[in-house]
PDB file of N, CA and C in Angstrom:
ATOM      1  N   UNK A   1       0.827  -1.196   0.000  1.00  0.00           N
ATOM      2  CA  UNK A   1       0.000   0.000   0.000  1.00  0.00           C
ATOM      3  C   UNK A   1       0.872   1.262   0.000  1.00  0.00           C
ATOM      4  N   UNK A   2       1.886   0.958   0.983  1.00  0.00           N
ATOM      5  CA  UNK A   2       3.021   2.439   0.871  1.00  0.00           C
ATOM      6  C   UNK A   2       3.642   2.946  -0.684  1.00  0.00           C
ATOM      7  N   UNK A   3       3.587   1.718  -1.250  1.00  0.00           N
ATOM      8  CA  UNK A   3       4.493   1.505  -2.674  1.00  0.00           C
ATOM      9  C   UNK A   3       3.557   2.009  -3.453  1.00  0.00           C
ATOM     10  N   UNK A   4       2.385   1.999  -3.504  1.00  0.00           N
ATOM     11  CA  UNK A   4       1.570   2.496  -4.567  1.00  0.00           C
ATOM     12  C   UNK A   4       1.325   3.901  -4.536  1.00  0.00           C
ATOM     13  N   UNK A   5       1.057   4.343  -3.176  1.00  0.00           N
ATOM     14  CA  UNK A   5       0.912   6.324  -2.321  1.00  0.00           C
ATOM     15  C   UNK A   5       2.571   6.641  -2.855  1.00  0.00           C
ATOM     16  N   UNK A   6       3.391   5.994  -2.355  1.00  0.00           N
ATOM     17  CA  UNK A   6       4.351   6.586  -2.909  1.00  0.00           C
ATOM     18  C   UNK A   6       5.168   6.883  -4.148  1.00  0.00           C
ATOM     19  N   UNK A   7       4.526   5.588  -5.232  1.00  0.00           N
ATOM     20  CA  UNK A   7       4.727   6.601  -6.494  1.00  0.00           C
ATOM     21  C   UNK A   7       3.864   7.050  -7.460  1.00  0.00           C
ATOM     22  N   UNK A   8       2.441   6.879  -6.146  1.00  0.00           N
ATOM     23  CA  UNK A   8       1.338   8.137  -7.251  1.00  0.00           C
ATOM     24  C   UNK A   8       1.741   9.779  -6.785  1.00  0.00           C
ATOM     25  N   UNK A   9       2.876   9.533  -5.461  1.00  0.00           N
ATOM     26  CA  UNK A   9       2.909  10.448  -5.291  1.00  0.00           C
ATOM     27  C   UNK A   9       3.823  11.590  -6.669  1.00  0.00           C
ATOM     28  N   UNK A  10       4.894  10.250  -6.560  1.00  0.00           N
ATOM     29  CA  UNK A  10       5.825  10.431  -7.550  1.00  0.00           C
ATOM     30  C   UNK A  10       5.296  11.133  -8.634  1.00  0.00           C
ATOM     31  N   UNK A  11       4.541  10.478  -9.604  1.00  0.00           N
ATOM     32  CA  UNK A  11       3.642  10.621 -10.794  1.00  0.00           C
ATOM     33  C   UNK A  11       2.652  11.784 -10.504  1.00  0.00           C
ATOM     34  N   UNK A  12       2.563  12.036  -9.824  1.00  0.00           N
ATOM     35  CA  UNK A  12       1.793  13.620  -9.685  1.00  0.00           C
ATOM     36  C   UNK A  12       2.576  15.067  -9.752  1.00  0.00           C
ATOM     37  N   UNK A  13       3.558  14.077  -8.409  1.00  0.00           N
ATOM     38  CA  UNK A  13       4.699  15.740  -8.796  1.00  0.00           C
ATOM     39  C   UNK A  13       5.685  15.987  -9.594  1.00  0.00           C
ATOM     40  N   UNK A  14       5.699  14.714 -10.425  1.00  0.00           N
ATOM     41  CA  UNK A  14       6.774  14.911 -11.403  1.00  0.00           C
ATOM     42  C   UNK A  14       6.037  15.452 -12.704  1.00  0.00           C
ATOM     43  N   UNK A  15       4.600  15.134 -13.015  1.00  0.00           N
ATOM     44  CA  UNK A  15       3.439  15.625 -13.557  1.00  0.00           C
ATOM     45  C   UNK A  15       3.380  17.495 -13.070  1.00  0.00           C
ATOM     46  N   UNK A  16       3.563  18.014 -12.715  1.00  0.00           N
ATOM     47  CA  UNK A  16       3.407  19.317 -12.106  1.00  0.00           C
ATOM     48  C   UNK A  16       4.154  20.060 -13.025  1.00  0.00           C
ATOM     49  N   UNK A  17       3.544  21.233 -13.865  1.00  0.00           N
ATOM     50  CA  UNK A  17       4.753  22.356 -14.775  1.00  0.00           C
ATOM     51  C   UNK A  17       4.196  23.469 -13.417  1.00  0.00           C
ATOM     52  N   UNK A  18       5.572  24.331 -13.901  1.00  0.00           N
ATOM     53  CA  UNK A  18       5.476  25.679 -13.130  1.00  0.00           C
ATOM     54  C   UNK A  18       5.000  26.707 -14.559  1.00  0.00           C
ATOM     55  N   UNK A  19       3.751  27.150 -14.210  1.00  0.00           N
ATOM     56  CA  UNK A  19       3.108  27.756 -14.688  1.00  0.00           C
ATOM     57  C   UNK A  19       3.519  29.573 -14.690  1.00  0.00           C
ATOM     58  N   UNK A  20       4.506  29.979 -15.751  1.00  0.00           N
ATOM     59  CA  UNK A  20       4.486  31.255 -15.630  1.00  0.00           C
ATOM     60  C   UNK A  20       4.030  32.529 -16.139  1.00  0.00           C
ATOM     61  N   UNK A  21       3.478  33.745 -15.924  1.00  0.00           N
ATOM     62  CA  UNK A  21       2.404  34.666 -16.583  1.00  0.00           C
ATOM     63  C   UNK A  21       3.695  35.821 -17.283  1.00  0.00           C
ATOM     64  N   UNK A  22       3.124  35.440 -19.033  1.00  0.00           N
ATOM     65  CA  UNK A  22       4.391  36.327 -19.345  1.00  0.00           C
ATOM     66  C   UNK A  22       4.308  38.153 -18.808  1.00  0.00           C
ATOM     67  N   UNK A  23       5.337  38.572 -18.559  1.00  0.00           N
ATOM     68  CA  UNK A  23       5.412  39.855 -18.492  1.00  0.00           C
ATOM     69  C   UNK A  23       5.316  40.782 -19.632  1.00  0.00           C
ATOM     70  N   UNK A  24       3.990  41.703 -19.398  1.00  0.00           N
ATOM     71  CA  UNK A  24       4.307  42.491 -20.688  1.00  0.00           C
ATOM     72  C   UNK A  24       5.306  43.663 -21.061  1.00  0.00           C
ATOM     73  N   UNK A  25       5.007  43.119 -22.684  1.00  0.00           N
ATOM     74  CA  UNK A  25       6.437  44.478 -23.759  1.00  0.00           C
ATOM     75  C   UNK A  25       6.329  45.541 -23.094  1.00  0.00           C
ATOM     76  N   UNK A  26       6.735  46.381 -22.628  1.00  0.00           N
ATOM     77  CA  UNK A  26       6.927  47.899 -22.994  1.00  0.00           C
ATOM     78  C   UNK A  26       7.289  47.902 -24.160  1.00  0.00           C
ATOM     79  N   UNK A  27       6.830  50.056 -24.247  1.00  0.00           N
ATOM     80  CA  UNK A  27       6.587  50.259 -25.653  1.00  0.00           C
ATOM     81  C   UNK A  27       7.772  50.589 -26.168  1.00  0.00           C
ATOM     82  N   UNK A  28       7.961  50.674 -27.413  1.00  0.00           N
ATOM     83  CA  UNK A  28       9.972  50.842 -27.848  1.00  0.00           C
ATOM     84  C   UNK A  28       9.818  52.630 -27.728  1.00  0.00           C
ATOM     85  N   UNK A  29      11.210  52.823 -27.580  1.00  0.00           N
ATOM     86  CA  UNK A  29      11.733  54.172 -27.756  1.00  0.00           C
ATOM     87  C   UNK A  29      11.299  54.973 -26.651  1.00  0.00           C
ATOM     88  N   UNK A  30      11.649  54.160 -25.676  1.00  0.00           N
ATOM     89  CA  UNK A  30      11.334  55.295 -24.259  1.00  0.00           C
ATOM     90  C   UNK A  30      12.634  56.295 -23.868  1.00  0.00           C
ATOM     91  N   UNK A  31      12.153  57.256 -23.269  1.00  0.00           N
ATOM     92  CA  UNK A  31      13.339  58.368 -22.931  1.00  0.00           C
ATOM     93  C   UNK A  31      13.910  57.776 -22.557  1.00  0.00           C
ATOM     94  N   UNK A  32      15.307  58.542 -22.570  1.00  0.00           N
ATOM     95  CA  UNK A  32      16.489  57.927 -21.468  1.00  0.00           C
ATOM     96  C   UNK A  32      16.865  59.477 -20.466  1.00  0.00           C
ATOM     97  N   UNK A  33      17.507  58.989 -19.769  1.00  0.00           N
ATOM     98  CA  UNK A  33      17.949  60.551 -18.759  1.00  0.00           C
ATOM     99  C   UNK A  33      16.782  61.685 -18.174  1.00  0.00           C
ATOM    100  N   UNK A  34      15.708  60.538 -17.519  1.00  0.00           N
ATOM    101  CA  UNK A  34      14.735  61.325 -17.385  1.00  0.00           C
ATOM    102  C   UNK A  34      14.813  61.432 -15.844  1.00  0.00           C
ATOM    103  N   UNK A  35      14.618  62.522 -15.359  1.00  0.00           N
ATOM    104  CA  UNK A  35      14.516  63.198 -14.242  1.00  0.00           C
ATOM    105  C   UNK A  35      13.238  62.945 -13.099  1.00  0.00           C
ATOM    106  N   UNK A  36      13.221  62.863 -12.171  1.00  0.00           N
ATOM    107  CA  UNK A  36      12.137  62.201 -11.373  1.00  0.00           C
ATOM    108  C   UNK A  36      11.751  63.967 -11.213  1.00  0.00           C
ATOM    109  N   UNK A  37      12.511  64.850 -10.595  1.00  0.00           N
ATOM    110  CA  UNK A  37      11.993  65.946 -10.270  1.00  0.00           C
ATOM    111  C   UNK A  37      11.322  66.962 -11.335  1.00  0.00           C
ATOM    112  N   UNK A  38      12.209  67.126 -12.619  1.00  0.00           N
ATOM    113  CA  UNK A  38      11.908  68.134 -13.635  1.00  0.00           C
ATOM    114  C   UNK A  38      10.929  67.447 -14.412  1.00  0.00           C
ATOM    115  N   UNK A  39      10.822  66.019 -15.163  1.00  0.00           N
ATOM    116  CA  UNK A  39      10.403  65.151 -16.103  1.00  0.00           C
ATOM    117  C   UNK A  39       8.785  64.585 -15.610  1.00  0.00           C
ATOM    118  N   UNK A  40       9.266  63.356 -14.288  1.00  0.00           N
ATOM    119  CA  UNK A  40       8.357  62.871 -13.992  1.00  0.00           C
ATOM    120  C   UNK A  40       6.898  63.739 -12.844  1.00  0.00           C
ATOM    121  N   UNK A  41       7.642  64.463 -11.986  1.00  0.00           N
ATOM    122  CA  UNK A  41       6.941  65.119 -11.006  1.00  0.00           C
ATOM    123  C   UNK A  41       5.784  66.425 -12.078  1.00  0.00           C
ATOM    124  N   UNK A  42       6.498  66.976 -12.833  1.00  0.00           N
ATOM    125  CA  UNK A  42       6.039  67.463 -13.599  1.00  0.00           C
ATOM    126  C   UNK A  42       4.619  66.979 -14.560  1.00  0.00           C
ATOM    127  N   UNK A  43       4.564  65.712 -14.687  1.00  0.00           N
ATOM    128  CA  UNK A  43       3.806  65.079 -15.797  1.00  0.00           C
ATOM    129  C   UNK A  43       2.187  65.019 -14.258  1.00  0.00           C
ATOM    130  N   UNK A  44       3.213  64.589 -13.198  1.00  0.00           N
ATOM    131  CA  UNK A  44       1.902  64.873 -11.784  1.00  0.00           C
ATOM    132  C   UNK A  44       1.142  65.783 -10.899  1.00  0.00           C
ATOM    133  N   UNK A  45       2.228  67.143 -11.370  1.00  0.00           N
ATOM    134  CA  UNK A  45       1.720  68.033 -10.784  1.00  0.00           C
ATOM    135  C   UNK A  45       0.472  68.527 -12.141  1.00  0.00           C
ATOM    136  N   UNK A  46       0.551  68.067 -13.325  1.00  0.00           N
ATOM    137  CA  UNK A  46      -0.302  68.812 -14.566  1.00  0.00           C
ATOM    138  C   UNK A  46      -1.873  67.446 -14.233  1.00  0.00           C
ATOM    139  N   UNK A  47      -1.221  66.284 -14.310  1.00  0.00           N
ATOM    140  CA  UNK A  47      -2.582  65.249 -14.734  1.00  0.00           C
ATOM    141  C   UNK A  47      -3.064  64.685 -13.171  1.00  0.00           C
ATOM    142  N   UNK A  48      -2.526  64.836 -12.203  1.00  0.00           N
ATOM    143  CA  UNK A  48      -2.769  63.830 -11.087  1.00  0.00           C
ATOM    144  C   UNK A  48      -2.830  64.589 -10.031  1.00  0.00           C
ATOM    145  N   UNK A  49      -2.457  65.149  -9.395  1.00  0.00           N
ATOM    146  CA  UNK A  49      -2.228  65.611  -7.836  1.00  0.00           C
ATOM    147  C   UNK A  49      -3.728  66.601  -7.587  1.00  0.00           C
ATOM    148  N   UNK A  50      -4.412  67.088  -8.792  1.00  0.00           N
ATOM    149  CA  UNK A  50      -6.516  67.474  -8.455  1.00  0.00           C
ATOM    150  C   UNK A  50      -6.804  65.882  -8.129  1.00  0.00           C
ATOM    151  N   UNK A  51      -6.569  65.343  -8.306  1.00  0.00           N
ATOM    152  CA  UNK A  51      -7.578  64.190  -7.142  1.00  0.00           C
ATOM    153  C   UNK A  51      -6.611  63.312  -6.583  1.00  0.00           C
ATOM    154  N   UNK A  52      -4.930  63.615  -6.659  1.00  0.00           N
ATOM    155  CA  UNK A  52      -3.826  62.683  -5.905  1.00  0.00           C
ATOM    156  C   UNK A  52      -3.207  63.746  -4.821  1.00  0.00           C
ATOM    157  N   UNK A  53      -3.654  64.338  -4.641  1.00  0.00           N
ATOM    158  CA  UNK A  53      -3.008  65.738  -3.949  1.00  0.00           C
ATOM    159  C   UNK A  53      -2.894  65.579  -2.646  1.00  0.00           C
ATOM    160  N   UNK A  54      -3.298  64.213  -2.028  1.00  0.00           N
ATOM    161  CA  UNK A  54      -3.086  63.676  -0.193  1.00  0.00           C
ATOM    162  C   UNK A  54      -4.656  63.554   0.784  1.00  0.00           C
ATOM    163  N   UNK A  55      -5.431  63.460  -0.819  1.00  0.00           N
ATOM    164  CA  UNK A  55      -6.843  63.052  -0.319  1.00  0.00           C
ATOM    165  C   UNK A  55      -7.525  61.166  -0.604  1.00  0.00           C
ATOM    166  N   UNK A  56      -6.336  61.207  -1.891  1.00  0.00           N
ATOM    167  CA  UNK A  56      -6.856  60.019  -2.601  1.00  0.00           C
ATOM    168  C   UNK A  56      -5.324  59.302  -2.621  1.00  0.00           C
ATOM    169  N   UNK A  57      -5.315  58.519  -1.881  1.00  0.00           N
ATOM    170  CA  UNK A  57      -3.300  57.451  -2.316  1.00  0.00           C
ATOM    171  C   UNK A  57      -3.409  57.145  -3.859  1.00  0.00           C
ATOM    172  N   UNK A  58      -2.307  57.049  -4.125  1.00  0.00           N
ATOM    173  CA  UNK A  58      -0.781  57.636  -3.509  1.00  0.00           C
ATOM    174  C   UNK A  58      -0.878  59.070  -3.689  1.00  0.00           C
ATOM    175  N   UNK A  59      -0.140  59.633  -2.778  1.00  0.00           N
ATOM    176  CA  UNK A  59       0.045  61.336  -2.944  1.00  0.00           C
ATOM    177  C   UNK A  59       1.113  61.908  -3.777  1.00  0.00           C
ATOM    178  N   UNK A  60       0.513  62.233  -5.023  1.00  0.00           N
ATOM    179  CA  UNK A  60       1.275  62.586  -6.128  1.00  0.00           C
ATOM    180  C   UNK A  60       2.056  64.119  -5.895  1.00  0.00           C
ATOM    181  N   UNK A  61       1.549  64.702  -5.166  1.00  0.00           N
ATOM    182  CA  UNK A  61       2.285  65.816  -4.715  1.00  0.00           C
ATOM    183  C   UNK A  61       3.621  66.446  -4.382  1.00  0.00           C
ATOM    184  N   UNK A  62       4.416  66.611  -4.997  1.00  0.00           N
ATOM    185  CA  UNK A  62       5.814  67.467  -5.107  1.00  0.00           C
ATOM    186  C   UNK A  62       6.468  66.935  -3.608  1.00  0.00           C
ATOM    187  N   UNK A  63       7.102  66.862  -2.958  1.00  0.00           N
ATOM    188  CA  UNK A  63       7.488  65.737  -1.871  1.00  0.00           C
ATOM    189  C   UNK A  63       7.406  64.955  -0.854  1.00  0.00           C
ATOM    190  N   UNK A  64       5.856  63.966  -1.645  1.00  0.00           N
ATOM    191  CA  UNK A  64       5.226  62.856  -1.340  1.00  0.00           C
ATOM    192  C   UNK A  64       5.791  61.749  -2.242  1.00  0.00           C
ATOM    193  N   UNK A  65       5.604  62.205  -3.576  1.00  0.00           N
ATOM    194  CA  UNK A  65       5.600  61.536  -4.523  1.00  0.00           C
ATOM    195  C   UNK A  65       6.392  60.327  -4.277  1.00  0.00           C
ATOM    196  N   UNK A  66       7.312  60.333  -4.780  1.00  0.00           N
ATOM    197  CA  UNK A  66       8.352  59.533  -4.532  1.00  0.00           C
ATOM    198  C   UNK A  66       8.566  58.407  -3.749  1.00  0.00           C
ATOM    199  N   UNK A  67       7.838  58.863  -2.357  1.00  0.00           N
ATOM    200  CA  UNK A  67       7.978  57.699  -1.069  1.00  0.00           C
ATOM    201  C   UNK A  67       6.575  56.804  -1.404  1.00  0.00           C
ATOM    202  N   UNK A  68       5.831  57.922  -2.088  1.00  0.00           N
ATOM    203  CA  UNK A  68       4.599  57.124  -1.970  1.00  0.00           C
ATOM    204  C   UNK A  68       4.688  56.190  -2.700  1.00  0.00           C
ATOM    205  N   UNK A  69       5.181  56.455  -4.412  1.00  0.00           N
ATOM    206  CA  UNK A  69       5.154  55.477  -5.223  1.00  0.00           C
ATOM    207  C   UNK A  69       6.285  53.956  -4.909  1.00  0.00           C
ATOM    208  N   UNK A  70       7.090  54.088  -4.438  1.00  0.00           N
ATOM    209  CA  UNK A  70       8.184  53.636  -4.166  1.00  0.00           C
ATOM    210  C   UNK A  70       7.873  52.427  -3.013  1.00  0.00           C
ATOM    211  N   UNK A  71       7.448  53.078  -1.698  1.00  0.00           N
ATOM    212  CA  UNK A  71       7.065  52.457  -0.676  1.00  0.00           C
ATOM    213  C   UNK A  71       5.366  51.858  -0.526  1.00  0.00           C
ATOM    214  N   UNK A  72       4.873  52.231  -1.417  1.00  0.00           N
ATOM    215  CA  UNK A  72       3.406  51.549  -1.920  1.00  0.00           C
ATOM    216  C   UNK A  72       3.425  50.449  -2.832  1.00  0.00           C
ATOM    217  N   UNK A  73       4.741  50.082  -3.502  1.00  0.00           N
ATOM    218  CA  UNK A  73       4.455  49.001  -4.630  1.00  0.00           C
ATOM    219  C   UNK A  73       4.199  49.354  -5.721  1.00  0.00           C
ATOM    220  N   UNK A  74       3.995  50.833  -6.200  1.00  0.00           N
ATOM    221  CA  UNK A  74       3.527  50.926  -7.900  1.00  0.00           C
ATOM    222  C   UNK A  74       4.528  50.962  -8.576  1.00  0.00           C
ATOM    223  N   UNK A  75       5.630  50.629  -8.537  1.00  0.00           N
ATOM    224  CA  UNK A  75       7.199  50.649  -9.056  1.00  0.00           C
ATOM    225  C   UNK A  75       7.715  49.568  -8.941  1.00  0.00           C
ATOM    226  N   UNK A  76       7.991  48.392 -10.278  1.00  0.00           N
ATOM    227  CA  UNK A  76       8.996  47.860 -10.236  1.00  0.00           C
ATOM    228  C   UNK A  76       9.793  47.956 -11.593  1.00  0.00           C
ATOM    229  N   UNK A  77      11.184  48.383 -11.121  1.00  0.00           N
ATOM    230  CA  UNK A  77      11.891  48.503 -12.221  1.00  0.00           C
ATOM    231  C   UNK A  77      12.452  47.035 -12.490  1.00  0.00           C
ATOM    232  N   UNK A  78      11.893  46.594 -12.257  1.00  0.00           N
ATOM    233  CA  UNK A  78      12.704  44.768 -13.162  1.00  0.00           C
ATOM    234  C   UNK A  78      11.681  44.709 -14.408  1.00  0.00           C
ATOM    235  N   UNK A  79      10.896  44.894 -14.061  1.00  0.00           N
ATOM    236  CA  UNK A  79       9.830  44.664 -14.769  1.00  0.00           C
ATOM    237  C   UNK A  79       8.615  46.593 -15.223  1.00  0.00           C
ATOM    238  N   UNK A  80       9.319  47.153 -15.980  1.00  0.00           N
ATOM    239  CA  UNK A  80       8.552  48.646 -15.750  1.00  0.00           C
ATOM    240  C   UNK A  80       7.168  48.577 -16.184  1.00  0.00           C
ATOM    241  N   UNK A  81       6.810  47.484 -17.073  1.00  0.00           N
ATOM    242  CA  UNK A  81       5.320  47.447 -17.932  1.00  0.00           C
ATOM    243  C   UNK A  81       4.778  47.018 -16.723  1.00  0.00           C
ATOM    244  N   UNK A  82       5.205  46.232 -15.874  1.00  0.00           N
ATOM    245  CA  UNK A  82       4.410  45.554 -14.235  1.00  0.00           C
ATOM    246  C   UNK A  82       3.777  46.552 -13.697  1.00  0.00           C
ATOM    247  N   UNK A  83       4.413  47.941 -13.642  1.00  0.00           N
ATOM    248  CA  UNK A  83       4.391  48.474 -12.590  1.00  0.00           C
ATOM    249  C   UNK A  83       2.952  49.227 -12.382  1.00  0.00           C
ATOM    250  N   UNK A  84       2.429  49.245 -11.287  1.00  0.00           N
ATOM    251  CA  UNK A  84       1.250  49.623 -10.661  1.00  0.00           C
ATOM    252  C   UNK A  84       0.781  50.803 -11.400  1.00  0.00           C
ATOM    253  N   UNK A  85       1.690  51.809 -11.357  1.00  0.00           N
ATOM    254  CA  UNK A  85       1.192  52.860 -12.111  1.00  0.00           C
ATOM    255  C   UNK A  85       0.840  52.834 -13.238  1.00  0.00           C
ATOM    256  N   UNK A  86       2.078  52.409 -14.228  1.00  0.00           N
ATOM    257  CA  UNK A  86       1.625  51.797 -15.508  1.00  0.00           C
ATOM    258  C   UNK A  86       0.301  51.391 -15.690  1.00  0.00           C
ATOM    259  N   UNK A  87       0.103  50.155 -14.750  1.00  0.00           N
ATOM    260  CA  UNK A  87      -1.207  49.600 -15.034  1.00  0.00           C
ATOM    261  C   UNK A  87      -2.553  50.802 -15.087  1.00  0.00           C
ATOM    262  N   UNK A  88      -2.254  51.440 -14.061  1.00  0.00           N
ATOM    263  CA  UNK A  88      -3.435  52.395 -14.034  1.00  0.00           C
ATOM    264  C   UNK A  88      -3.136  53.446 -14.947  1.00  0.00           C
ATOM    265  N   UNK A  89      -2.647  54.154 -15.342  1.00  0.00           N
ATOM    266  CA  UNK A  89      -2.692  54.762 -16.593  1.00  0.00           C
ATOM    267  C   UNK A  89      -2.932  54.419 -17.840  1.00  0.00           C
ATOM    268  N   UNK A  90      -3.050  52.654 -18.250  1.00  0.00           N
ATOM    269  CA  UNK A  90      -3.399  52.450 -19.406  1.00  0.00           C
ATOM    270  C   UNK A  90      -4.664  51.567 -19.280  1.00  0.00           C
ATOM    271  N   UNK A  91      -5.314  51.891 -17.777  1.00  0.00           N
ATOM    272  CA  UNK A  91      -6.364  50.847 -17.195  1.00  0.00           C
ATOM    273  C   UNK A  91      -7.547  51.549 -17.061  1.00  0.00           C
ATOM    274  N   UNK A  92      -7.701  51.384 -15.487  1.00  0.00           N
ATOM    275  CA  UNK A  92      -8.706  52.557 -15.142  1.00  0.00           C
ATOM    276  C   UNK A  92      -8.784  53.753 -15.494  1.00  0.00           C
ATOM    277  N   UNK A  93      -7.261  54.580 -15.441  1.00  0.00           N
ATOM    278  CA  UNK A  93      -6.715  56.016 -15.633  1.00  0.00           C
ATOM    279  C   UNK A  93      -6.631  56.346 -16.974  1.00  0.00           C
ATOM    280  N   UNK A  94      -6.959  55.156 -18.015  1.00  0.00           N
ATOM    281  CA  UNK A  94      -6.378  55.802 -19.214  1.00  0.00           C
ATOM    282  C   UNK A  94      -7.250  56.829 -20.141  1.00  0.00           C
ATOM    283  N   UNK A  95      -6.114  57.758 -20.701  1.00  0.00           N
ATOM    284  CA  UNK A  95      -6.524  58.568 -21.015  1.00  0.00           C
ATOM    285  C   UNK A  95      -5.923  60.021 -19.970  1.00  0.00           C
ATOM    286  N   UNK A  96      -5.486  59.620 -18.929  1.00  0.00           N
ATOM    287  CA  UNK A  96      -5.193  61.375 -18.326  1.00  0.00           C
ATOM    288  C   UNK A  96      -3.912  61.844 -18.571  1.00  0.00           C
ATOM    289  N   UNK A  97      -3.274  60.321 -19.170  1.00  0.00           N
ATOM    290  CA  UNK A  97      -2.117  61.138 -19.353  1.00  0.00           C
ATOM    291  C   UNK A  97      -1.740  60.724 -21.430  1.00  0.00           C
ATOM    292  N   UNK A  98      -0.841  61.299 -21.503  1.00  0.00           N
ATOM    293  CA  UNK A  98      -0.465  61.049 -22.870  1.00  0.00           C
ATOM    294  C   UNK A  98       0.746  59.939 -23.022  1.00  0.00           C
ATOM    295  N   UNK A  99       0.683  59.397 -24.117  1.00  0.00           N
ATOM    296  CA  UNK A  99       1.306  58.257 -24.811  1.00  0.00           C
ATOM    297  C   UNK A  99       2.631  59.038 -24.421  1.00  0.00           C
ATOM    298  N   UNK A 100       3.066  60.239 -24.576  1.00  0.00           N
ATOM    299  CA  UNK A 100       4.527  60.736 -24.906  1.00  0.00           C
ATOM    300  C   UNK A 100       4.691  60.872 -22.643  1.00  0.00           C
ATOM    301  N   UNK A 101       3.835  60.866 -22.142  1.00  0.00           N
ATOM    302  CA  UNK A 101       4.312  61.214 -21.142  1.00  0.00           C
ATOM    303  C   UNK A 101       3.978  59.788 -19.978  1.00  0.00           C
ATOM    304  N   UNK A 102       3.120  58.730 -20.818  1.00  0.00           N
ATOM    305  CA  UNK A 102       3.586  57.444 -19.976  1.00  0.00           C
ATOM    306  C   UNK A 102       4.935  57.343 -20.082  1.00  0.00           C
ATOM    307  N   UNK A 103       5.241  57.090 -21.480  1.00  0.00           N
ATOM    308  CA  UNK A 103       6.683  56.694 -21.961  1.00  0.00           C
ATOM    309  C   UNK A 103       7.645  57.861 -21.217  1.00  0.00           C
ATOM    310  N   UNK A 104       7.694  58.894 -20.807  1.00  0.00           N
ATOM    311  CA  UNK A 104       8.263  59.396 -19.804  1.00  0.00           C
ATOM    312  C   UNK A 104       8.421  58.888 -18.490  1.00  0.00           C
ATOM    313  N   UNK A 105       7.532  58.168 -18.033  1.00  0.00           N
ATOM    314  CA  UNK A 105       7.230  57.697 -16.420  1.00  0.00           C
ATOM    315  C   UNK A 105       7.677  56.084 -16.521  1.00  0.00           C
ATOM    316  N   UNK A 106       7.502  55.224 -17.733  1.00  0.00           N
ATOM    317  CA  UNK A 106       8.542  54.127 -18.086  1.00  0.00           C
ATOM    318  C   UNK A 106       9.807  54.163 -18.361  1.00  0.00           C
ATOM    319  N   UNK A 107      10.405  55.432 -18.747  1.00  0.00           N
ATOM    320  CA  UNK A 107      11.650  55.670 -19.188  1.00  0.00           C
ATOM    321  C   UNK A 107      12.299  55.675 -18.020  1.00  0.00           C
ATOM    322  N   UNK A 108      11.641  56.418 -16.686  1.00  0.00           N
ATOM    323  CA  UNK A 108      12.175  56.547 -15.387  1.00  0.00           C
ATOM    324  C   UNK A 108      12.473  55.605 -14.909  1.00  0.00           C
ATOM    325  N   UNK A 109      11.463  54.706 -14.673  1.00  0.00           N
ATOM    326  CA  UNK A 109      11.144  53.439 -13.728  1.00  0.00           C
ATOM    327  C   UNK A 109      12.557  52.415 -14.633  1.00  0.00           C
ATOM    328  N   UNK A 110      12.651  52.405 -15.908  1.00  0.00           N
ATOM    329  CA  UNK A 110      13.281  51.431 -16.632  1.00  0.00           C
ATOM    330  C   UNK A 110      14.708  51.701 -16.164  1.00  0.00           C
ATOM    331  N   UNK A 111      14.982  52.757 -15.869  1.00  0.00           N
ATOM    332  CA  UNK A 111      16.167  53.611 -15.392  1.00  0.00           C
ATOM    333  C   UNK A 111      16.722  52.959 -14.129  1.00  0.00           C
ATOM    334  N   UNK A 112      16.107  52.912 -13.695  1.00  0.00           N
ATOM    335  CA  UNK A 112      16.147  52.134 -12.074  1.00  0.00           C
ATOM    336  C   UNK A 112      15.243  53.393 -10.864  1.00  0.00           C
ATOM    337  N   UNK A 113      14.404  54.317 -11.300  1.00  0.00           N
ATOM    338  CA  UNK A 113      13.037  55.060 -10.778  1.00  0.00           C
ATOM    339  C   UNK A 113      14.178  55.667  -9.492  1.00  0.00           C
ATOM    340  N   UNK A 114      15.068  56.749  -9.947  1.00  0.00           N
ATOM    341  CA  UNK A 114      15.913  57.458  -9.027  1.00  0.00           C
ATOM    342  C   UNK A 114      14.947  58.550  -8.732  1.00  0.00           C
ATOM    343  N   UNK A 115      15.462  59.327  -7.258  1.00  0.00           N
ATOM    344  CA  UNK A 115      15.103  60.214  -6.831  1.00  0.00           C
ATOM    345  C   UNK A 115      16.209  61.222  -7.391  1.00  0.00           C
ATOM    346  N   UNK A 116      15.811  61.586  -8.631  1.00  0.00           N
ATOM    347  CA  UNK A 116      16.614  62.758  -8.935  1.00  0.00           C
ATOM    348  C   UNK A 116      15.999  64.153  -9.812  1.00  0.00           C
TER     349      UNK A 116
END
């Protein structure tokens, strides 16, 4: 009886794939040398901070920003198409900002999303 549990066990887990969810493309030709303060903060103080302004998370606001996005999870630069924000700008949000100024806020994050 042990001999049979033990290699249906076998035959099950050797039966097992690791199932992985591809990550999506980003779009080609994103900035390079883009600035968190002049570039990105900029694109938040124009489309986001009337309803991100420290009423609604994350607080897009001139020096919130940064910790918020950073220490909330909407940023991963391994992966910049992942990233939280991303998602909501081409999701729920889309539309507030422009094609030329996502690709600004991917160019950052792809950068490694410096505080500069």
């Amino acid at each position: 009886m042990m001999m049979i549990l033990a290699g249906s066990m076998v035959m099950i887990l050797t039966g097992c794939t690791k199932y992985e969810i591809p990550k999506p493309d980003c779009p080609e030709g994103l900035p390079t040398s883009v600035s968190f303060a002049s570039d990105v903060q900029t694109i938040f103080d124009q489309r986001c901070v009337a309803c991100h302004g420290g009423g609604q998370p994350p607080n897009l606001s001139p020096g919130w920003s940064y910790d918020e996005l950073i220490d909330g999870g909407y940023i991963d630069t391994e992966f910049p198409c992942s990233s939280l924000i991303y998602e909501k700008l081409t999701g729920s949000h889309d539309g507030r900002a422009n094609e030329e100024e996502i690709k600004t806020i991917l160019g950052w994050i792809s950068e490694g999303a410096q505080d500069n």
